[in-house]
N, C-alpha and C. Protein backbone atom coordinates (compact mmCIF):
# COMPACT_ATOMS: atom_id res chain seq x y z
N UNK A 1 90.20 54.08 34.08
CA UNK A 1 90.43 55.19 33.17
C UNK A 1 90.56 56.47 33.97
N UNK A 2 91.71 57.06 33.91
CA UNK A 2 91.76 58.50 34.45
C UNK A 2 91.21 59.75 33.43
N UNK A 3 91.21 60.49 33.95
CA UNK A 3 90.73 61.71 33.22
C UNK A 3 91.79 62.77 32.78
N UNK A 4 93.10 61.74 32.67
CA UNK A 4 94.14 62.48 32.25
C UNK A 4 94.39 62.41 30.60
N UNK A 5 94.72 63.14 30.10
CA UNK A 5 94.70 63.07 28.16
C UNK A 5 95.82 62.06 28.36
N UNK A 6 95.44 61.48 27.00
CA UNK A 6 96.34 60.32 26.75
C UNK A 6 97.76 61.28 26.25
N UNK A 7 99.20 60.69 26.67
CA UNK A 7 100.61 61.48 26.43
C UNK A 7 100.91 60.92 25.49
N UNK A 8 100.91 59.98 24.94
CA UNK A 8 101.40 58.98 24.12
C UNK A 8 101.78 60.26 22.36
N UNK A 9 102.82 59.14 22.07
CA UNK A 9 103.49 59.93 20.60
C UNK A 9 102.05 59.71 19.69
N UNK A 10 101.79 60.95 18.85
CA UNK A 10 100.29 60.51 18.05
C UNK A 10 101.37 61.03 16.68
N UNK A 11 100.84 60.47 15.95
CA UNK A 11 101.18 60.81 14.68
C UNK A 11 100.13 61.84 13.76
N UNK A 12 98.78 62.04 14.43
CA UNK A 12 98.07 62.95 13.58
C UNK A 12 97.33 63.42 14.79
N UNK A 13 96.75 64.34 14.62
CA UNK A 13 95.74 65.25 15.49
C UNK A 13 96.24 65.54 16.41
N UNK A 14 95.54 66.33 17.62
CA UNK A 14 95.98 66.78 18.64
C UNK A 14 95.91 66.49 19.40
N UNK A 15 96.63 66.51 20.96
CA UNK A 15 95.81 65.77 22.02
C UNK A 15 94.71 66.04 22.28
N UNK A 16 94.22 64.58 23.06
CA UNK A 16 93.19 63.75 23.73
C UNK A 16 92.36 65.09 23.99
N UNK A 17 91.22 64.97 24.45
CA UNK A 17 90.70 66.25 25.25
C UNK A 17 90.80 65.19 26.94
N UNK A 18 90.49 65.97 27.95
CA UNK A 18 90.26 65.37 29.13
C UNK A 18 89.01 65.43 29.03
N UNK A 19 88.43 63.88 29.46
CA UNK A 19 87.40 63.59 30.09
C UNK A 19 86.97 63.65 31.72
N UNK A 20 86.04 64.34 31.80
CA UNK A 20 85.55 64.92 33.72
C UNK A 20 85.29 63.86 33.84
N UNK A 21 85.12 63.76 35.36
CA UNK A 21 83.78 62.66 36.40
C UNK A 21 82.29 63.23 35.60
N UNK A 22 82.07 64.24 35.79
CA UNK A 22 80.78 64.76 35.33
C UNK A 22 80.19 64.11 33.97
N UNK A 23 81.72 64.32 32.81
CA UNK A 23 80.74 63.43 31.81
C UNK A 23 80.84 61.74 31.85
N UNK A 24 82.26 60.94 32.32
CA UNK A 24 81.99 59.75 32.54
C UNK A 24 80.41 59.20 32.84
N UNK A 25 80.36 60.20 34.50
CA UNK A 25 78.96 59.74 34.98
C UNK A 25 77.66 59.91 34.20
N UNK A 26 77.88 61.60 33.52
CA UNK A 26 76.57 61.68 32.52
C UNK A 26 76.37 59.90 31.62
N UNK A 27 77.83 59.58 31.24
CA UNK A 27 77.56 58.76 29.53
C UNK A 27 77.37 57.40 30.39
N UNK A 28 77.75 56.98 31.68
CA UNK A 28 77.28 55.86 32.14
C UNK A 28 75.71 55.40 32.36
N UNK A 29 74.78 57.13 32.21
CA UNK A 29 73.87 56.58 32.62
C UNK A 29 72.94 56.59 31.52
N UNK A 30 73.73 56.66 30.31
CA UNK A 30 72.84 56.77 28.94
C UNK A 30 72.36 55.23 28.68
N UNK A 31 71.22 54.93 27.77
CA UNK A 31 70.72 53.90 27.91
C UNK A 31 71.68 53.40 26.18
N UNK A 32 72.43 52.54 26.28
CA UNK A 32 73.66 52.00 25.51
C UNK A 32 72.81 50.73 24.76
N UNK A 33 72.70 50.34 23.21
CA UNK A 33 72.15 49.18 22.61
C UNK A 33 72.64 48.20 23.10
N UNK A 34 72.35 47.05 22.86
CA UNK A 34 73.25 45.81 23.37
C UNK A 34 73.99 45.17 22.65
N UNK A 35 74.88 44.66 22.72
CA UNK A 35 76.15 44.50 21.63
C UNK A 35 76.47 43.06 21.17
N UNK A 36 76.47 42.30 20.58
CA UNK A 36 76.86 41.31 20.16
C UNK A 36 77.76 41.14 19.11
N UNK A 37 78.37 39.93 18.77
CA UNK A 37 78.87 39.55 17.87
C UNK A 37 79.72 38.47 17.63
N UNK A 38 79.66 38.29 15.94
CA UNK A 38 79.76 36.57 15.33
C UNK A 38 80.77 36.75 14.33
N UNK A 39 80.88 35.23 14.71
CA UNK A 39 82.20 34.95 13.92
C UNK A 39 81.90 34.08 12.39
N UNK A 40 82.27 34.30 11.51
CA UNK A 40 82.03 34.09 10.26
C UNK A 40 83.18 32.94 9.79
N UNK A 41 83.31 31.64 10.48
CA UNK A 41 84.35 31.20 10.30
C UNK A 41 84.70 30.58 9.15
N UNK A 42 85.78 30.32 8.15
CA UNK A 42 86.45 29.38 7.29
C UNK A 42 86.88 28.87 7.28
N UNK A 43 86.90 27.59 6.23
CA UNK A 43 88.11 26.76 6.27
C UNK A 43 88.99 26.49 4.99
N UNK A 44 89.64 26.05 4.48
CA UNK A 44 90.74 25.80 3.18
C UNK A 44 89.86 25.70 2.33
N UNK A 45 88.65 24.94 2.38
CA UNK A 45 87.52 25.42 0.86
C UNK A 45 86.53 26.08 0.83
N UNK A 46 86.95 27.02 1.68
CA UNK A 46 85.83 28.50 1.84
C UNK A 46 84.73 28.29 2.31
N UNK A 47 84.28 27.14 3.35
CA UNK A 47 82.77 26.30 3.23
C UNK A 47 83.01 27.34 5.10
N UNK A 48 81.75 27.69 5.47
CA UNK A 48 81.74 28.54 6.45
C UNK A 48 80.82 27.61 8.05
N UNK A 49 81.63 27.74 8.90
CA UNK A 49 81.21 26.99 10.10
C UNK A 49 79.90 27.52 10.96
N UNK A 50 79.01 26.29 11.14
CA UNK A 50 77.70 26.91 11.16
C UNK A 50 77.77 25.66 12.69
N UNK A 51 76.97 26.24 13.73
CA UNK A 51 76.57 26.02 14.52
C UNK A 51 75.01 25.43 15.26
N UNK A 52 74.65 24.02 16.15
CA UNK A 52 73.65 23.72 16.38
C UNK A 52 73.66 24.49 17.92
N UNK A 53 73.11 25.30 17.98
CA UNK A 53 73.13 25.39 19.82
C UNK A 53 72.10 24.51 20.73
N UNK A 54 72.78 24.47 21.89
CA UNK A 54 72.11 23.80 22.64
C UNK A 54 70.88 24.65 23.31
N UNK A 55 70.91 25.62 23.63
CA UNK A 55 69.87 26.54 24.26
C UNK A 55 68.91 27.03 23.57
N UNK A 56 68.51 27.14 22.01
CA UNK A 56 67.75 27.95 21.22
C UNK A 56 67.43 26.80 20.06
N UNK A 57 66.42 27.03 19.35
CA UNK A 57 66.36 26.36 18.19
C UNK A 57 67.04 26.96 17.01
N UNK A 58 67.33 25.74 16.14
CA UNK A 58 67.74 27.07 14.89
C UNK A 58 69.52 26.91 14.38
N UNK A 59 69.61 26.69 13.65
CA UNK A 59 71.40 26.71 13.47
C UNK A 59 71.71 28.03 13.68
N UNK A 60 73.23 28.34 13.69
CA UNK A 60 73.70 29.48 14.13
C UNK A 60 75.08 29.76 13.82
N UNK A 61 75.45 30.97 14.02
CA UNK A 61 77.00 30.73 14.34
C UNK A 61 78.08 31.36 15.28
N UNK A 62 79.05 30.86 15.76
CA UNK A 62 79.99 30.92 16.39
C UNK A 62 79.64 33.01 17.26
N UNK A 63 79.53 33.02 18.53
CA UNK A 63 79.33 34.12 19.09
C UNK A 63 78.72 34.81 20.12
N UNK A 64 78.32 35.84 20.35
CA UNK A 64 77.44 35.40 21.19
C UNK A 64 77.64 37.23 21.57
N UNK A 65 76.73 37.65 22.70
CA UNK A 65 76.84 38.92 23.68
C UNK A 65 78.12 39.81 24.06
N UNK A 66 78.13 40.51 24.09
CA UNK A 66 79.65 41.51 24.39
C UNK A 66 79.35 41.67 25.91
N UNK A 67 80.25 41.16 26.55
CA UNK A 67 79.47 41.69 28.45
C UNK A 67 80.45 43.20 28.06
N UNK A 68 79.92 43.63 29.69
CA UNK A 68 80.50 44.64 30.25
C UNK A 68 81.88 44.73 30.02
N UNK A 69 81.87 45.98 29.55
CA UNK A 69 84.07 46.34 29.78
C UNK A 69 84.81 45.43 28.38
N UNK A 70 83.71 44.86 27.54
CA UNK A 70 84.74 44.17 26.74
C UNK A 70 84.76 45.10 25.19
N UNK A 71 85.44 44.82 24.38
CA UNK A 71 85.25 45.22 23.28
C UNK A 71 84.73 43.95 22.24
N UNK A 72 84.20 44.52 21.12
CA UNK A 72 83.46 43.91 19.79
C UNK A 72 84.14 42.23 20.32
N UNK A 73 85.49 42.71 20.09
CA UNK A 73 86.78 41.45 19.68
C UNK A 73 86.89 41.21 20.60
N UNK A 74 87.34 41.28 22.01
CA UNK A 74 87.30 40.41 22.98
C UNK A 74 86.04 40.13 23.37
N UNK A 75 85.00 40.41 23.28
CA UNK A 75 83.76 38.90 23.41
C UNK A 75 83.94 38.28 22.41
N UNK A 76 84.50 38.59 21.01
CA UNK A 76 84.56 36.96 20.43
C UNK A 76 85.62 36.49 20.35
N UNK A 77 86.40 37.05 20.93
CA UNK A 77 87.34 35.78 21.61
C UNK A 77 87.27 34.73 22.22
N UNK A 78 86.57 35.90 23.55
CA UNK A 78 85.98 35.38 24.79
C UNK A 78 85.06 33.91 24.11
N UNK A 79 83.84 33.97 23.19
CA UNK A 79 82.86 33.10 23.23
C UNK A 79 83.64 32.35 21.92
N UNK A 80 84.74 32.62 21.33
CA UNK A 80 85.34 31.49 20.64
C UNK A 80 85.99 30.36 21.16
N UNK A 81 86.74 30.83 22.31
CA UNK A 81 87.16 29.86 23.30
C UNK A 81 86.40 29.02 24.01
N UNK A 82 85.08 29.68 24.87
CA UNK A 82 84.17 29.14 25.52
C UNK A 82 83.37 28.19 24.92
N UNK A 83 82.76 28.61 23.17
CA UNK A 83 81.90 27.56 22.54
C UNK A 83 82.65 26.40 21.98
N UNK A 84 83.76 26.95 20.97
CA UNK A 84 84.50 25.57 20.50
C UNK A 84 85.99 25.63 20.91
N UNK A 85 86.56 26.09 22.07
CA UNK A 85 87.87 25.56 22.57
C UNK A 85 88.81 25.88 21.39
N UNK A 86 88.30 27.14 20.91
CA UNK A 86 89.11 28.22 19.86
C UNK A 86 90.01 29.16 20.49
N UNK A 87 91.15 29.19 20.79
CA UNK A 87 92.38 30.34 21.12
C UNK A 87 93.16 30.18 20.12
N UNK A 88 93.38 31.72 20.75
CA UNK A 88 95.00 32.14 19.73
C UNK A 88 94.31 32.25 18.13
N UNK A 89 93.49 32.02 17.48
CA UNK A 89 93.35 32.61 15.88
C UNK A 89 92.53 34.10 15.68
N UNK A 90 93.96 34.52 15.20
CA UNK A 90 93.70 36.24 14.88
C UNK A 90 92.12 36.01 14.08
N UNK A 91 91.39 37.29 15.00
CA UNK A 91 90.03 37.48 14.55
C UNK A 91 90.27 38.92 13.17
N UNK A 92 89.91 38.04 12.11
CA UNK A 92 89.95 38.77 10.93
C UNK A 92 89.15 40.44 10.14
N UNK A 93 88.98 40.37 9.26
CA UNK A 93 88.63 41.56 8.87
C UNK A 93 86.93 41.94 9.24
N UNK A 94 86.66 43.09 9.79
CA UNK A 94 85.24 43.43 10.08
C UNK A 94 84.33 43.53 9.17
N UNK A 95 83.30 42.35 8.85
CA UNK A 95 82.69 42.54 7.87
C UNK A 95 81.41 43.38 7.43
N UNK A 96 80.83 43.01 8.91
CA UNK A 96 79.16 43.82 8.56
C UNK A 96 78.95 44.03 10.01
N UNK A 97 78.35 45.26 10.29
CA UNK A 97 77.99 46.05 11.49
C UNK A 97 76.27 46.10 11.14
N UNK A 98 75.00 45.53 11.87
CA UNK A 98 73.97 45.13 11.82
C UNK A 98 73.11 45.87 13.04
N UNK A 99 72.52 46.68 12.38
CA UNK A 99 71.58 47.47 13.82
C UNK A 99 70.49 46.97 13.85
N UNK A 100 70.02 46.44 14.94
CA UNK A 100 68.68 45.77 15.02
C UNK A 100 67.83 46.50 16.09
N UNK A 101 66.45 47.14 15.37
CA UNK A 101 66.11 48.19 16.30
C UNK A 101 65.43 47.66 17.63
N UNK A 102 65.03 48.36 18.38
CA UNK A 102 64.50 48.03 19.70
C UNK A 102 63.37 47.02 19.89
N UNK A 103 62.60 47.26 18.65
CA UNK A 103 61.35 46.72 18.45
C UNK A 103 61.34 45.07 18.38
N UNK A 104 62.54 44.35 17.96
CA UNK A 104 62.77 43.00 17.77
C UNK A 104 63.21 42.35 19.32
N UNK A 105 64.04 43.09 20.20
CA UNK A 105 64.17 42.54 21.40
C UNK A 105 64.03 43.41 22.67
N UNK A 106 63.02 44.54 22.67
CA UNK A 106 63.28 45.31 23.31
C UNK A 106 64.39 46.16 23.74
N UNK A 107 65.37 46.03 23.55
CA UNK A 107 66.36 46.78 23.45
C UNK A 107 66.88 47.27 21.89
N UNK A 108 67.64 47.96 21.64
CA UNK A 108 68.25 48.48 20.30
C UNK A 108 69.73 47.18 20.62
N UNK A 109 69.91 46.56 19.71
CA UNK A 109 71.00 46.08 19.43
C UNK A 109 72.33 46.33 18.14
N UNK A 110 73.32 46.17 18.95
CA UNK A 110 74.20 46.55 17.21
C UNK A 110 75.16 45.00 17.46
N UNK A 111 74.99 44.28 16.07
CA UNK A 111 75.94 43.14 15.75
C UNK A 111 77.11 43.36 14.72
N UNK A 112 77.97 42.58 15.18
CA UNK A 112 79.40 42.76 14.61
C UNK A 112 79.81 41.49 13.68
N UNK A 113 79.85 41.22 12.65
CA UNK A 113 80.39 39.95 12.16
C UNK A 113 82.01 40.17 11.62
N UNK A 114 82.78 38.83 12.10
CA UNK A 114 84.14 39.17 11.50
C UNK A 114 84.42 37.79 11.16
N UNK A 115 85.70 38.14 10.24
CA UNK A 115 85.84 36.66 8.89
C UNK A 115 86.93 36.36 10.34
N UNK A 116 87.23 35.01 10.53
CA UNK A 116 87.79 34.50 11.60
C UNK A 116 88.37 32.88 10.14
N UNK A 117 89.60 33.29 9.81
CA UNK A 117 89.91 32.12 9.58
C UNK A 117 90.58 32.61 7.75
N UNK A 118 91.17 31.71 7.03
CA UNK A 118 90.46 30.28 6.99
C UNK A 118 91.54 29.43 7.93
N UNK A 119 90.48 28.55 8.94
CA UNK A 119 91.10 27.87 10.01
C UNK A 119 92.00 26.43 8.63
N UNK A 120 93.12 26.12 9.65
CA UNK A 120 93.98 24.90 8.95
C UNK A 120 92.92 23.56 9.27
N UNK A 121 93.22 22.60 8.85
CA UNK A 121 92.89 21.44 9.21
C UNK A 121 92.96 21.19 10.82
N UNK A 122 94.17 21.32 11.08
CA UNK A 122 94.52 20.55 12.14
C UNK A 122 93.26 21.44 13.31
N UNK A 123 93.11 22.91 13.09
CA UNK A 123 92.48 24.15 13.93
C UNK A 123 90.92 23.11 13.98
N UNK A 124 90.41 23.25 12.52
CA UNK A 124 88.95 22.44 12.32
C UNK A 124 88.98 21.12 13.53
N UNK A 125 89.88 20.16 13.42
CA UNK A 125 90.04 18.76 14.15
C UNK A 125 89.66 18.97 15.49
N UNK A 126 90.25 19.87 16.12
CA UNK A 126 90.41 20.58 17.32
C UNK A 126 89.15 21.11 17.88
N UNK A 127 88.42 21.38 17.42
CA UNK A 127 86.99 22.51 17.97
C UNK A 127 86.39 21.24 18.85
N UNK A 128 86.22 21.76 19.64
CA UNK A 128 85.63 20.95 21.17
C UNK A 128 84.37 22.22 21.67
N UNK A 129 83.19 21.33 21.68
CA UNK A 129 82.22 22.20 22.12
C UNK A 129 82.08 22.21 24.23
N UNK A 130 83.41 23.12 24.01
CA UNK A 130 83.32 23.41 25.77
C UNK A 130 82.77 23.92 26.65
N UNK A 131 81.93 24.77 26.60
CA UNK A 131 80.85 25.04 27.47
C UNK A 131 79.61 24.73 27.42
N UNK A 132 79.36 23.42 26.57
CA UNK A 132 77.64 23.21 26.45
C UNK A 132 76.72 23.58 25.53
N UNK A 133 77.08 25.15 24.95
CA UNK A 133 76.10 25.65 24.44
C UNK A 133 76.32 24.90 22.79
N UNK A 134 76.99 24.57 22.72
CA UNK A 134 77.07 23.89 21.09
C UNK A 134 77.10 22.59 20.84
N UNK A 135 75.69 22.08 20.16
CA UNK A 135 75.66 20.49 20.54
C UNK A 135 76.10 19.85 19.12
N UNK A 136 76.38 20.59 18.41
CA UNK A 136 76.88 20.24 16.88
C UNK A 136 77.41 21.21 15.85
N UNK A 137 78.36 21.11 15.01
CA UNK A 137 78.83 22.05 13.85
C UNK A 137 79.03 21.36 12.88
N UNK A 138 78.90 21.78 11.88
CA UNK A 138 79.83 21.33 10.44
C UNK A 138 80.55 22.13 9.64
N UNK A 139 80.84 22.48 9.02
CA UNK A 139 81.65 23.00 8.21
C UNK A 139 80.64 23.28 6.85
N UNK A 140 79.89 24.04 6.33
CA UNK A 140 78.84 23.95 4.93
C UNK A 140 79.27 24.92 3.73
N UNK A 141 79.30 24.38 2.86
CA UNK A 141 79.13 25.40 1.88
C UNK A 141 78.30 26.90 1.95
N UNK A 142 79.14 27.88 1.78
CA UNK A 142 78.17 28.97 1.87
C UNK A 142 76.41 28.83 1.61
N UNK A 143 76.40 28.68 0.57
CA UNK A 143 75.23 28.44 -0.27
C UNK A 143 74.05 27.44 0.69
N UNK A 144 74.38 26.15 1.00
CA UNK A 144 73.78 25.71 2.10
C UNK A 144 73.23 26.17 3.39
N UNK A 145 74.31 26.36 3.53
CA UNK A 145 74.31 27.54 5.03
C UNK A 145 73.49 28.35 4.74
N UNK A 146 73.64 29.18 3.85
CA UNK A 146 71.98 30.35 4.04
C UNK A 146 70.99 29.60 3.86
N UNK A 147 70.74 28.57 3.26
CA UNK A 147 69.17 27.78 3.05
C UNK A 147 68.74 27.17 4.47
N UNK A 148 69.62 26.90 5.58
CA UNK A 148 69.65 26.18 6.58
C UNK A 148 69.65 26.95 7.49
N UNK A 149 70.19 28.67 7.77
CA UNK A 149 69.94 29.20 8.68
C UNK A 149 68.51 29.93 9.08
N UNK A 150 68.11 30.57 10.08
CA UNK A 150 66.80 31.27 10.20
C UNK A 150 67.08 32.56 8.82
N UNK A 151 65.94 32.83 8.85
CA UNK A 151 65.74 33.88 7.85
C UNK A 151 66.93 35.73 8.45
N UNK A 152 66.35 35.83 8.87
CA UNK A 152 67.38 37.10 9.80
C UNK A 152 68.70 36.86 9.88
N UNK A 153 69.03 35.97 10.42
CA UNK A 153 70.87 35.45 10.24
C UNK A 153 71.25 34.92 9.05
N UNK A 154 70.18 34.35 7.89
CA UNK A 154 70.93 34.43 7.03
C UNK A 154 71.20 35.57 5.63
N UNK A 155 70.48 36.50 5.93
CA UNK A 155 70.49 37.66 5.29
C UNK A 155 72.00 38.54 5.83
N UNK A 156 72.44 38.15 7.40
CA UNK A 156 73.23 39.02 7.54
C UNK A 156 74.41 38.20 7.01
N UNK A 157 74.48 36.76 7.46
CA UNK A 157 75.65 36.25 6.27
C UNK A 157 76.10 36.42 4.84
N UNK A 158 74.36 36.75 4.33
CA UNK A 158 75.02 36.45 2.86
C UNK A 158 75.40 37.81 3.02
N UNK A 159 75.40 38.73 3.71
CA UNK A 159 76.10 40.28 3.83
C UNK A 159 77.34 39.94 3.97
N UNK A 160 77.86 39.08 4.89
CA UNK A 160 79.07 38.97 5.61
C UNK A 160 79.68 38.17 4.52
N UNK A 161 79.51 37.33 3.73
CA UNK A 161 79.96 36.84 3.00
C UNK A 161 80.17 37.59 1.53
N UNK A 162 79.19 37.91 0.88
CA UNK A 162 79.34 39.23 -0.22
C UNK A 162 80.65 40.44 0.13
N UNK A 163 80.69 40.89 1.53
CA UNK A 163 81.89 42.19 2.05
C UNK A 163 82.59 41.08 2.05
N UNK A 164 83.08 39.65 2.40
CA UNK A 164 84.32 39.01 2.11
C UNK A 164 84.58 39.07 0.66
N UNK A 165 83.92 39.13 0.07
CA UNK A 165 84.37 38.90 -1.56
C UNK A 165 84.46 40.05 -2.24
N UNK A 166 83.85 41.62 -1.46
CA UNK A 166 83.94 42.64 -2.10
C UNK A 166 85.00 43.45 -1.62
N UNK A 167 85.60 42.89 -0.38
CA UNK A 167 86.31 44.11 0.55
C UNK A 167 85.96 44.86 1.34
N UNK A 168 84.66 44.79 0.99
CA UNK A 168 83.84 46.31 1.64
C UNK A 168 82.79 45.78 2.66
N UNK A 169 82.95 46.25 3.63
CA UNK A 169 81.91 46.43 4.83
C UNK A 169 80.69 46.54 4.62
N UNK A 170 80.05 45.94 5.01
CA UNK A 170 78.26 46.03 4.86
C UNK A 170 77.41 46.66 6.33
N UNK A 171 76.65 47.31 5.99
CA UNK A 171 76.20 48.33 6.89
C UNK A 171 74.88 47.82 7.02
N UNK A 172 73.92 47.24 8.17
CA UNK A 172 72.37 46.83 8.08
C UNK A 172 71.55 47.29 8.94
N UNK A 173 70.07 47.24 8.67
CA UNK A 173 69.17 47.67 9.36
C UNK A 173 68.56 46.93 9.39
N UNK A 174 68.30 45.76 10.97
CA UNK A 174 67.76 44.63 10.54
C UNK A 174 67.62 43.45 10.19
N UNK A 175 69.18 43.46 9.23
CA UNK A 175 69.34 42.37 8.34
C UNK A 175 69.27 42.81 7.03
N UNK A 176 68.71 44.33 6.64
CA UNK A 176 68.43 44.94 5.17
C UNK A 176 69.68 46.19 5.06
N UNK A 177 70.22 45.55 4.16
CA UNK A 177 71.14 46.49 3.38
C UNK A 177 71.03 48.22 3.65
N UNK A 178 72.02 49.30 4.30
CA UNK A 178 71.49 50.34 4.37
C UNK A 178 72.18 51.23 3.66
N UNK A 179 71.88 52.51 3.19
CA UNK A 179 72.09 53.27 1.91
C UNK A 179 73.57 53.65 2.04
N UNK A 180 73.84 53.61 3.35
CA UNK A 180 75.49 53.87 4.19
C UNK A 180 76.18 52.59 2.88
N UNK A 181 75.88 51.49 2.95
CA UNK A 181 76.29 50.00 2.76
C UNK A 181 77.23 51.00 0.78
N UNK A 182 77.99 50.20 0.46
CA UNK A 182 78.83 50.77 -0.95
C UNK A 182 78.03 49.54 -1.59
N UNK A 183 77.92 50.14 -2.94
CA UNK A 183 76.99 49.43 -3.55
C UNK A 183 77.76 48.30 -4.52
N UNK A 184 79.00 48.16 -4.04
CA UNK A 184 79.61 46.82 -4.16
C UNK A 184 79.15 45.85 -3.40
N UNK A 185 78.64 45.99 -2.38
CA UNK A 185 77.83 44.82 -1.81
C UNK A 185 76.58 44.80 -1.88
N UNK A 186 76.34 43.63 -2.61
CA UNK A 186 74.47 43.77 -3.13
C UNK A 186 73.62 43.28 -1.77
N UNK A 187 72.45 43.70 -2.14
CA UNK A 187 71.63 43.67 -0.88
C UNK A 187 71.42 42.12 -0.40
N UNK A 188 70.96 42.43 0.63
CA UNK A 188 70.82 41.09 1.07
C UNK A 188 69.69 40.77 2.12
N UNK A 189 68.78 40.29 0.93
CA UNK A 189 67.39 40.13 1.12
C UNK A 189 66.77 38.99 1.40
């Protein structure tokens, strides 16, 4: 990244401001939450793909850590490919943005869930658990799926799943609904 304003044709606002060395370096050394995020996958009867991992107890789903330099969407690219030998399917609409404060993992975390699908048949046939970390999936009915996941992940699904059916983005603290959240999406407790 240079510290030159972006030239590019904008259609609204003004140019870029320039960014110094001085503040790059200031904002590199700010202490940044840790970033994750999951994929909310479908298939042709809306039943949502839930994950056994190999490393943790606990079902799960499709995702994982944002490293360095990536954005939201390319780590779940990145860990769509890596867990089930998923490329190439456009990662869908952003459903729920999940702040989980410091106190749960020592760090402040922010999670990203996005609707990824509904995958075809042939896409489902295909999922190959390629790097290890996934020793089983199925395909479950929503409804199942929250009875079967941990308590914390499945509060943020039935979020992620409610903003699929409402349109609207769900905003959390936690896993608890926050006053930001449009009250088209009911809480999710």
């Amino acid at each position: 990244m240079s510290g030159e304003p972006d030239t590019t044709e904008h259609t609204v606002g003004s140019p870029d401001r320039v960014v110094t060395d001085e503040q790059r370096a200031y904002w590199a050394q700010v202490e940044a939450p840790m970033a994750s995020c999951t994929a909310f996958i479908t298939d042709a009867d809306g039943r949502i793909l839930v994950v056994d991992p190999t490393y943790k107890d606990g079902l799960d789903l499709p995702g994982g850590m944002v490293e360095a330099g990536e954005t939201q969407i390319e780590g779940l690219e990145r860990e769509l490919a890596e867990e089930l030998d998923l490329t190439g399917v456009p990662i869908g609409r952003f459903l729920v943005l999940d702040q989980v404060p410091a106190a749960r993992y020592g760090r402040a975390m922010v999670v990203t869930v996005f609707h990824v699908g509904p995958l075809t048949d042939q896409q489902t046939q295909s999922l190959r658990f390629a790097d290890g970390e996934i020793g089983a999936a199925e395909f479950l009915p929503v409804e199942e799926a929250l009875a079967r996941l941990p308590h914390r992940l499945a509060r943020r699904i039935k979020a992620a799943h409610a903003a699929l059916l409402a349109g609207v983005p769900a905003v959390l603290i936690d896993g608890t609904s926050h006053v930001l959240s449009s009250s088209a999406v009911p809480e999710a407790r």
